[in-house]
PDB file of N, CA and C in Angstrom:
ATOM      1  N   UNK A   1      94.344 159.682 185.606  1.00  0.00           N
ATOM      2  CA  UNK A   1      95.240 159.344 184.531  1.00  0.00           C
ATOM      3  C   UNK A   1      96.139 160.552 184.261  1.00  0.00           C
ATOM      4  N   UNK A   2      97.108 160.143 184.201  1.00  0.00           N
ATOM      5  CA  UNK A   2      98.184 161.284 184.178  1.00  0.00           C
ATOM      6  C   UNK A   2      98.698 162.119 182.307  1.00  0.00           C
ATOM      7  N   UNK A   3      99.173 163.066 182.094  1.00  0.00           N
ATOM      8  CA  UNK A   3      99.166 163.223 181.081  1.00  0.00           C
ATOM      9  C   UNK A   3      99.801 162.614 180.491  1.00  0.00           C
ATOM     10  N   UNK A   4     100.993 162.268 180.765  1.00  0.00           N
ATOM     11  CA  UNK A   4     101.819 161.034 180.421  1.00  0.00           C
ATOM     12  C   UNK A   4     101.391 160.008 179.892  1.00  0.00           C
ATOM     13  N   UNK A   5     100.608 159.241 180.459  1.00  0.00           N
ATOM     14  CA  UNK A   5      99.982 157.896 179.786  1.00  0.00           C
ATOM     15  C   UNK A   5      99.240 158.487 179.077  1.00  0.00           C
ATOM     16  N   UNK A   6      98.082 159.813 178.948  1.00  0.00           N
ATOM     17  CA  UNK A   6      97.397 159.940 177.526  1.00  0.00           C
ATOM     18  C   UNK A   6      98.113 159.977 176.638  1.00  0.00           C
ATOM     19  N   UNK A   7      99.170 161.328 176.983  1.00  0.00           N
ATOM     20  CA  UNK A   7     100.098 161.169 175.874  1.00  0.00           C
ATOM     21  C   UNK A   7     100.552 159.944 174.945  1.00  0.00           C
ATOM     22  N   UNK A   8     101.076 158.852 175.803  1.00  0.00           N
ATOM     23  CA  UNK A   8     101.571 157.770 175.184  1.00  0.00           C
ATOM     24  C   UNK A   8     100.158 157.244 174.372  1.00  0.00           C
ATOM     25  N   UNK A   9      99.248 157.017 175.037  1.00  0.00           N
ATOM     26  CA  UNK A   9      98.222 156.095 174.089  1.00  0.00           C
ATOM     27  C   UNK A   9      97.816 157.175 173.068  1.00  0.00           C
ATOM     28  N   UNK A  10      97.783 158.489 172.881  1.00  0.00           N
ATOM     29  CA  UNK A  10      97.379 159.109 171.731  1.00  0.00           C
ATOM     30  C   UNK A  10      98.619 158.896 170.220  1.00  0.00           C
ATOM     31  N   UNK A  11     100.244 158.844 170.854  1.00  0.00           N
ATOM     32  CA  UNK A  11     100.925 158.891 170.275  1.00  0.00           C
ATOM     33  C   UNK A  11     101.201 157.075 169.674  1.00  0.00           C
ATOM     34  N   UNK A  12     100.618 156.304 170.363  1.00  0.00           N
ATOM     35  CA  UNK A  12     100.139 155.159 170.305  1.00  0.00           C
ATOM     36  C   UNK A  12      99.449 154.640 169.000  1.00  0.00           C
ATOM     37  N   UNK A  13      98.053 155.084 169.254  1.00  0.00           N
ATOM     38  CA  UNK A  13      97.114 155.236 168.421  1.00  0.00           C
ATOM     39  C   UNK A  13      97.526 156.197 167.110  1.00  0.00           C
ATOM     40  N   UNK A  14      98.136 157.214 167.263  1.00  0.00           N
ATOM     41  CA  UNK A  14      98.671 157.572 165.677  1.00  0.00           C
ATOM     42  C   UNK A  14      99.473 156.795 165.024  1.00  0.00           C
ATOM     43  N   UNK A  15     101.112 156.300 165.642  1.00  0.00           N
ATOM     44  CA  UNK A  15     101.552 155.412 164.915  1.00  0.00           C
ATOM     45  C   UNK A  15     100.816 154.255 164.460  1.00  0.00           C
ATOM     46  N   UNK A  16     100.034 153.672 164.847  1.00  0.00           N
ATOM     47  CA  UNK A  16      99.219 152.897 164.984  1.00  0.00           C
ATOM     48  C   UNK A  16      98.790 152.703 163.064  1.00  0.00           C
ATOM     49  N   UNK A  17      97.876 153.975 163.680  1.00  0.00           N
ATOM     50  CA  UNK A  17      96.627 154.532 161.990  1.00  0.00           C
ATOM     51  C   UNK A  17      97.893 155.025 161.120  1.00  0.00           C
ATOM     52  N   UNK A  18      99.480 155.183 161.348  1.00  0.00           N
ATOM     53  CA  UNK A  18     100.233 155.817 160.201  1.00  0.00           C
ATOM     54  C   UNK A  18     101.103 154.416 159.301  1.00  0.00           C
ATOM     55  N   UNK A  19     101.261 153.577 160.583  1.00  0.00           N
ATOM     56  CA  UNK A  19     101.475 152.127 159.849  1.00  0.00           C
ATOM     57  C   UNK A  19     100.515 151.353 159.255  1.00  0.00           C
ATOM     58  N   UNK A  20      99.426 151.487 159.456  1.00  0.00           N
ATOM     59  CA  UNK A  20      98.286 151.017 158.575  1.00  0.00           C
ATOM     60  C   UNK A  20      98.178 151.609 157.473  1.00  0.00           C
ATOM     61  N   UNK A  21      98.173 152.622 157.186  1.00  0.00           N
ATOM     62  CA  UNK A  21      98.236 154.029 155.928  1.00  0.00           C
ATOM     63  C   UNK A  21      99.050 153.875 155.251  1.00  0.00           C
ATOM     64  N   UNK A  22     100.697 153.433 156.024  1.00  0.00           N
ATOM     65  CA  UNK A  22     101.638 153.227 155.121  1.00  0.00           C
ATOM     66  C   UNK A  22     101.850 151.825 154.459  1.00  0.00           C
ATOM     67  N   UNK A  23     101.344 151.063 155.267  1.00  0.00           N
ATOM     68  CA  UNK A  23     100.918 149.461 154.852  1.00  0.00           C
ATOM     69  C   UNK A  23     100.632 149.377 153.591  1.00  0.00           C
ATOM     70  N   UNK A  24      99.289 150.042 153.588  1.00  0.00           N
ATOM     71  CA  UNK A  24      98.229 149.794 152.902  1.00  0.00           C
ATOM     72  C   UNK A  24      98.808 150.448 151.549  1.00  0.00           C
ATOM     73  N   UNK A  25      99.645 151.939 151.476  1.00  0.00           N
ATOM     74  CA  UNK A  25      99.858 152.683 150.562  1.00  0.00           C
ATOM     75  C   UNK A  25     101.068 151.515 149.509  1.00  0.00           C
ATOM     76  N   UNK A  26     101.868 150.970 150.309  1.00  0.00           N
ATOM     77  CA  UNK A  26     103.111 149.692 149.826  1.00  0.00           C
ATOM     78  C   UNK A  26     102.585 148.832 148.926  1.00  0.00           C
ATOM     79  N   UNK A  27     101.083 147.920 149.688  1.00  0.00           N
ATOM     80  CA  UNK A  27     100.426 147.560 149.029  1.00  0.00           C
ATOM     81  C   UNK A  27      99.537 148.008 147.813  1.00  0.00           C
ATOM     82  N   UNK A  28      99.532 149.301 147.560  1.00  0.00           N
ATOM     83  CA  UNK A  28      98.278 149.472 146.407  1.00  0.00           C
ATOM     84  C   UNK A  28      99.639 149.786 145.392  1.00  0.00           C
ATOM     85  N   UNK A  29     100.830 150.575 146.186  1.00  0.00           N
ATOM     86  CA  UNK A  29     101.622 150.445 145.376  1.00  0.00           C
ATOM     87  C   UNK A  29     102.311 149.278 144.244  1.00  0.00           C
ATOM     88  N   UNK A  30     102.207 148.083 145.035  1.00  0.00           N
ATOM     89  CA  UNK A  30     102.581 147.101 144.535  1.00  0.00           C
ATOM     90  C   UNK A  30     101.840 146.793 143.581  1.00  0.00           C
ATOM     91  N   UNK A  31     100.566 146.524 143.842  1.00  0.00           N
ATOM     92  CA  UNK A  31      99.292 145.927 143.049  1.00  0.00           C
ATOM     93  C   UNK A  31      98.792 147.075 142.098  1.00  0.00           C
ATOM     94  N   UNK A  32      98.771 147.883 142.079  1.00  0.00           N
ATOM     95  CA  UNK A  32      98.376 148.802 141.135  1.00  0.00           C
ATOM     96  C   UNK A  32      99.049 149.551 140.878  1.00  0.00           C
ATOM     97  N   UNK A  33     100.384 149.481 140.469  1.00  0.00           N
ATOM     98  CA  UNK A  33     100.976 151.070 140.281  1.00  0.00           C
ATOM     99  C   UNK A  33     100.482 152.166 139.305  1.00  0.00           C
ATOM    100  N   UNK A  34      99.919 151.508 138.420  1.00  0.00           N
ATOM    101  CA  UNK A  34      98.805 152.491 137.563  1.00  0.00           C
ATOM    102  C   UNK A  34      98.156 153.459 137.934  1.00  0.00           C
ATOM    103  N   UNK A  35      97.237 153.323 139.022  1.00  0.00           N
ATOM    104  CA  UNK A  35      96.645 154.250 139.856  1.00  0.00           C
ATOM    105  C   UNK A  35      97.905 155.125 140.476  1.00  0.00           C
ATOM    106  N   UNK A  36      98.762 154.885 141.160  1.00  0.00           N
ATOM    107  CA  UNK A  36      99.528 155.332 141.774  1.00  0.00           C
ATOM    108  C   UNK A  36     100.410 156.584 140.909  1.00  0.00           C
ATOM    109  N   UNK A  37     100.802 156.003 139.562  1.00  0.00           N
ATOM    110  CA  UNK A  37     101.203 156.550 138.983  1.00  0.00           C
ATOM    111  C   UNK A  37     100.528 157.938 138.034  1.00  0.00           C
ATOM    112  N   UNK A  38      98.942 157.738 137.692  1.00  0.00           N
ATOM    113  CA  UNK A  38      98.569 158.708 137.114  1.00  0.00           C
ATOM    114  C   UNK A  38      98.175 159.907 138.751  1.00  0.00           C
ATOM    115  N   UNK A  39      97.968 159.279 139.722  1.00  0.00           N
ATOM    116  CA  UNK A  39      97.439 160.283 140.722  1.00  0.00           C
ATOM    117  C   UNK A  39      98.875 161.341 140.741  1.00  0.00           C
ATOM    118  N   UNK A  40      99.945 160.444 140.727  1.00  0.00           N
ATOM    119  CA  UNK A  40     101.350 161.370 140.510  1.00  0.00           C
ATOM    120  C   UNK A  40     101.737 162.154 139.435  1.00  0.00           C
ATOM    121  N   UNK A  41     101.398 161.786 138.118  1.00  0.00           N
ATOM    122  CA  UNK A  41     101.425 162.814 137.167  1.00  0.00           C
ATOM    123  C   UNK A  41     100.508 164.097 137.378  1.00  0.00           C
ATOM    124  N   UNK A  42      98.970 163.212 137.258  1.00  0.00           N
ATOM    125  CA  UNK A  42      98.231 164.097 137.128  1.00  0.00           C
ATOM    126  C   UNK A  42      98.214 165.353 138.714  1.00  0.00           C
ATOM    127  N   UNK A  43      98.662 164.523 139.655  1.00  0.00           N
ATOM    128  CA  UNK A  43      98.929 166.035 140.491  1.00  0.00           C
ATOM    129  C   UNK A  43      97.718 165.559 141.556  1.00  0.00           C
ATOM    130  N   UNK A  44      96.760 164.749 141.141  1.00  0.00           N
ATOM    131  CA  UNK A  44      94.882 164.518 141.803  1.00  0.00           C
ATOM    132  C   UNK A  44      95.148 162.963 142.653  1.00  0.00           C
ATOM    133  N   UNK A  45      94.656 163.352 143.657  1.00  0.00           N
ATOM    134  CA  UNK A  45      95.089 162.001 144.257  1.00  0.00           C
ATOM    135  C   UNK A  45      93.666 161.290 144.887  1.00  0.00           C
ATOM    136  N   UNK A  46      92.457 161.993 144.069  1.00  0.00           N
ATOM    137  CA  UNK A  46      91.484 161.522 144.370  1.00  0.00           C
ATOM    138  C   UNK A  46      91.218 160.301 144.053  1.00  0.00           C
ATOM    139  N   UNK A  47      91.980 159.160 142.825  1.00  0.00           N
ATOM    140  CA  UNK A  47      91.442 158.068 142.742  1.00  0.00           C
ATOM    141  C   UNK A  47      92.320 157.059 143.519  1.00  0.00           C
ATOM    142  N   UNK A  48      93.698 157.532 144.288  1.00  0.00           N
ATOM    143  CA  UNK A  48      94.625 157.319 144.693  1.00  0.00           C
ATOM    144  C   UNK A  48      93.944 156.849 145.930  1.00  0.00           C
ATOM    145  N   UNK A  49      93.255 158.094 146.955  1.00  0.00           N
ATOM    146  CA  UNK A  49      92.554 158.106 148.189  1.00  0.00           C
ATOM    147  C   UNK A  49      91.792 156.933 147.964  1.00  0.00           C
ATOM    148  N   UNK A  50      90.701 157.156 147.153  1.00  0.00           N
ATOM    149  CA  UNK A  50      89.680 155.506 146.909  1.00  0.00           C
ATOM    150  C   UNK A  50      90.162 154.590 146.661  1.00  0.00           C
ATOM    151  N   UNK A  51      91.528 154.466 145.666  1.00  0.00           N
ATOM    152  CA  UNK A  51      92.027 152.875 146.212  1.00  0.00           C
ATOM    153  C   UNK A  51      92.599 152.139 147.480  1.00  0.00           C
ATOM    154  N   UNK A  52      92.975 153.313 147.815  1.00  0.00           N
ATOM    155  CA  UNK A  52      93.604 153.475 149.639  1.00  0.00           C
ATOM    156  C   UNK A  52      92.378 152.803 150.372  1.00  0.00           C
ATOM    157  N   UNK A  53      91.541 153.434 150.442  1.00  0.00           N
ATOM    158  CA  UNK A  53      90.294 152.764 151.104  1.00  0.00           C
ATOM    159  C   UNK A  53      89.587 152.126 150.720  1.00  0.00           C
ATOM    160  N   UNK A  54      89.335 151.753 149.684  1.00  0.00           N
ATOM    161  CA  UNK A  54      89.237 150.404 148.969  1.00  0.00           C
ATOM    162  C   UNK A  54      90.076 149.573 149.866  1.00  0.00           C
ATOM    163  N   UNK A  55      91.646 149.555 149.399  1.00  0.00           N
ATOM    164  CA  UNK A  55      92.658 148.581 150.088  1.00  0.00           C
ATOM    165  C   UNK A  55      91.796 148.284 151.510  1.00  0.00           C
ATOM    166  N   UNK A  56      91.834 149.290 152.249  1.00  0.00           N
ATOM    167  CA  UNK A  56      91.645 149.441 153.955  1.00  0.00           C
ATOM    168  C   UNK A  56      90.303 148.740 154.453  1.00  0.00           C
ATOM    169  N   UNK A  57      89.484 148.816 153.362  1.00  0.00           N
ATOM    170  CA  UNK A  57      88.077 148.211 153.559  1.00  0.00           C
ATOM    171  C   UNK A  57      88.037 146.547 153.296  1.00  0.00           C
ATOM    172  N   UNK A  58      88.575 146.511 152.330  1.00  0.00           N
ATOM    173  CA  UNK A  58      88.783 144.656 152.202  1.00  0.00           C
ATOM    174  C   UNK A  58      89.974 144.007 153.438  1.00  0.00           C
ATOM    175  N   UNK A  59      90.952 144.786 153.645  1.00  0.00           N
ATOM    176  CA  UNK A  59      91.615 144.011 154.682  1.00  0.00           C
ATOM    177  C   UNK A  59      90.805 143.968 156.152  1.00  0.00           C
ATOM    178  N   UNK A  60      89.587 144.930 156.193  1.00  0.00           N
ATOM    179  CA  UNK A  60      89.258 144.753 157.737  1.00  0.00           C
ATOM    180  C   UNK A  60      87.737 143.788 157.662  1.00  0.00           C
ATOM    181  N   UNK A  61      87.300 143.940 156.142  1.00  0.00           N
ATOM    182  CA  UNK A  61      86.355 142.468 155.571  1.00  0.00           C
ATOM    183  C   UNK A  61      86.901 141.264 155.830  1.00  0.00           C
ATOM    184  N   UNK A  62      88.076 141.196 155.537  1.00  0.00           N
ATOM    185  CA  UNK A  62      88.767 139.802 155.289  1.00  0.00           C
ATOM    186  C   UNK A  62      88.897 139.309 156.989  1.00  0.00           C
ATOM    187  N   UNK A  63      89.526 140.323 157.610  1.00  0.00           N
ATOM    188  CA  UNK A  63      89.888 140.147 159.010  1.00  0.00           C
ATOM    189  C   UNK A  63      88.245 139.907 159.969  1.00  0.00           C
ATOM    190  N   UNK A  64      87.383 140.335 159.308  1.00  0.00           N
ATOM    191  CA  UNK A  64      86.441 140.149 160.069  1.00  0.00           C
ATOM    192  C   UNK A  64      86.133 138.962 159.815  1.00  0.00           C
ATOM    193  N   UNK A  65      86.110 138.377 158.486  1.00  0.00           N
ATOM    194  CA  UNK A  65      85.726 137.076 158.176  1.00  0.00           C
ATOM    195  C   UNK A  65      86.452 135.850 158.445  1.00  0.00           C
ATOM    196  N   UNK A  66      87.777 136.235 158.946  1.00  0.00           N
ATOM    197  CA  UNK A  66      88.632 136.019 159.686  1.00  0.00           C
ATOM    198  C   UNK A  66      88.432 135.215 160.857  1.00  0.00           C
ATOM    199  N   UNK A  67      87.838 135.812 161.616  1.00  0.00           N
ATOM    200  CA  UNK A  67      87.515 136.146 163.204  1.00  0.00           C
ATOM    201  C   UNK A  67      85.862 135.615 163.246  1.00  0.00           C
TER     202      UNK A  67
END
């Protein structure tokens, strides 16, 4: 395998996990801007992160239940 094609599938796989991240961030935005908004005042984006994955955890529940 040449470096080339790793290259591509690593750069692959990031866009990948950065459109999911940003997906997901649109969405909590939408649905909660509350959260969104105190993680931005307050500067702490720790409850910000847990709704993020919160979000990320029910869409791959749903998709499993899905499937």
């Amino acid at each position: 395998m040449s470096f080339v094609r790793i290259g591509m599938s690593i750069a692959g796989v990031v866009g990948l996990l950065a459109g999911t991240v940003a997906a997901a961030t649109i969405w909590l935005l939408l649905t909660d801007p509350v959260t969104v908004a105190d993680a931005v005042s307050e500067q702490d984006v720790t409850p910000f992160v847990r709704q993020l994955a919160d979000v990320l955890y029910q869409a791959i529940l749903q998709l499993a239940r899905y499937l």
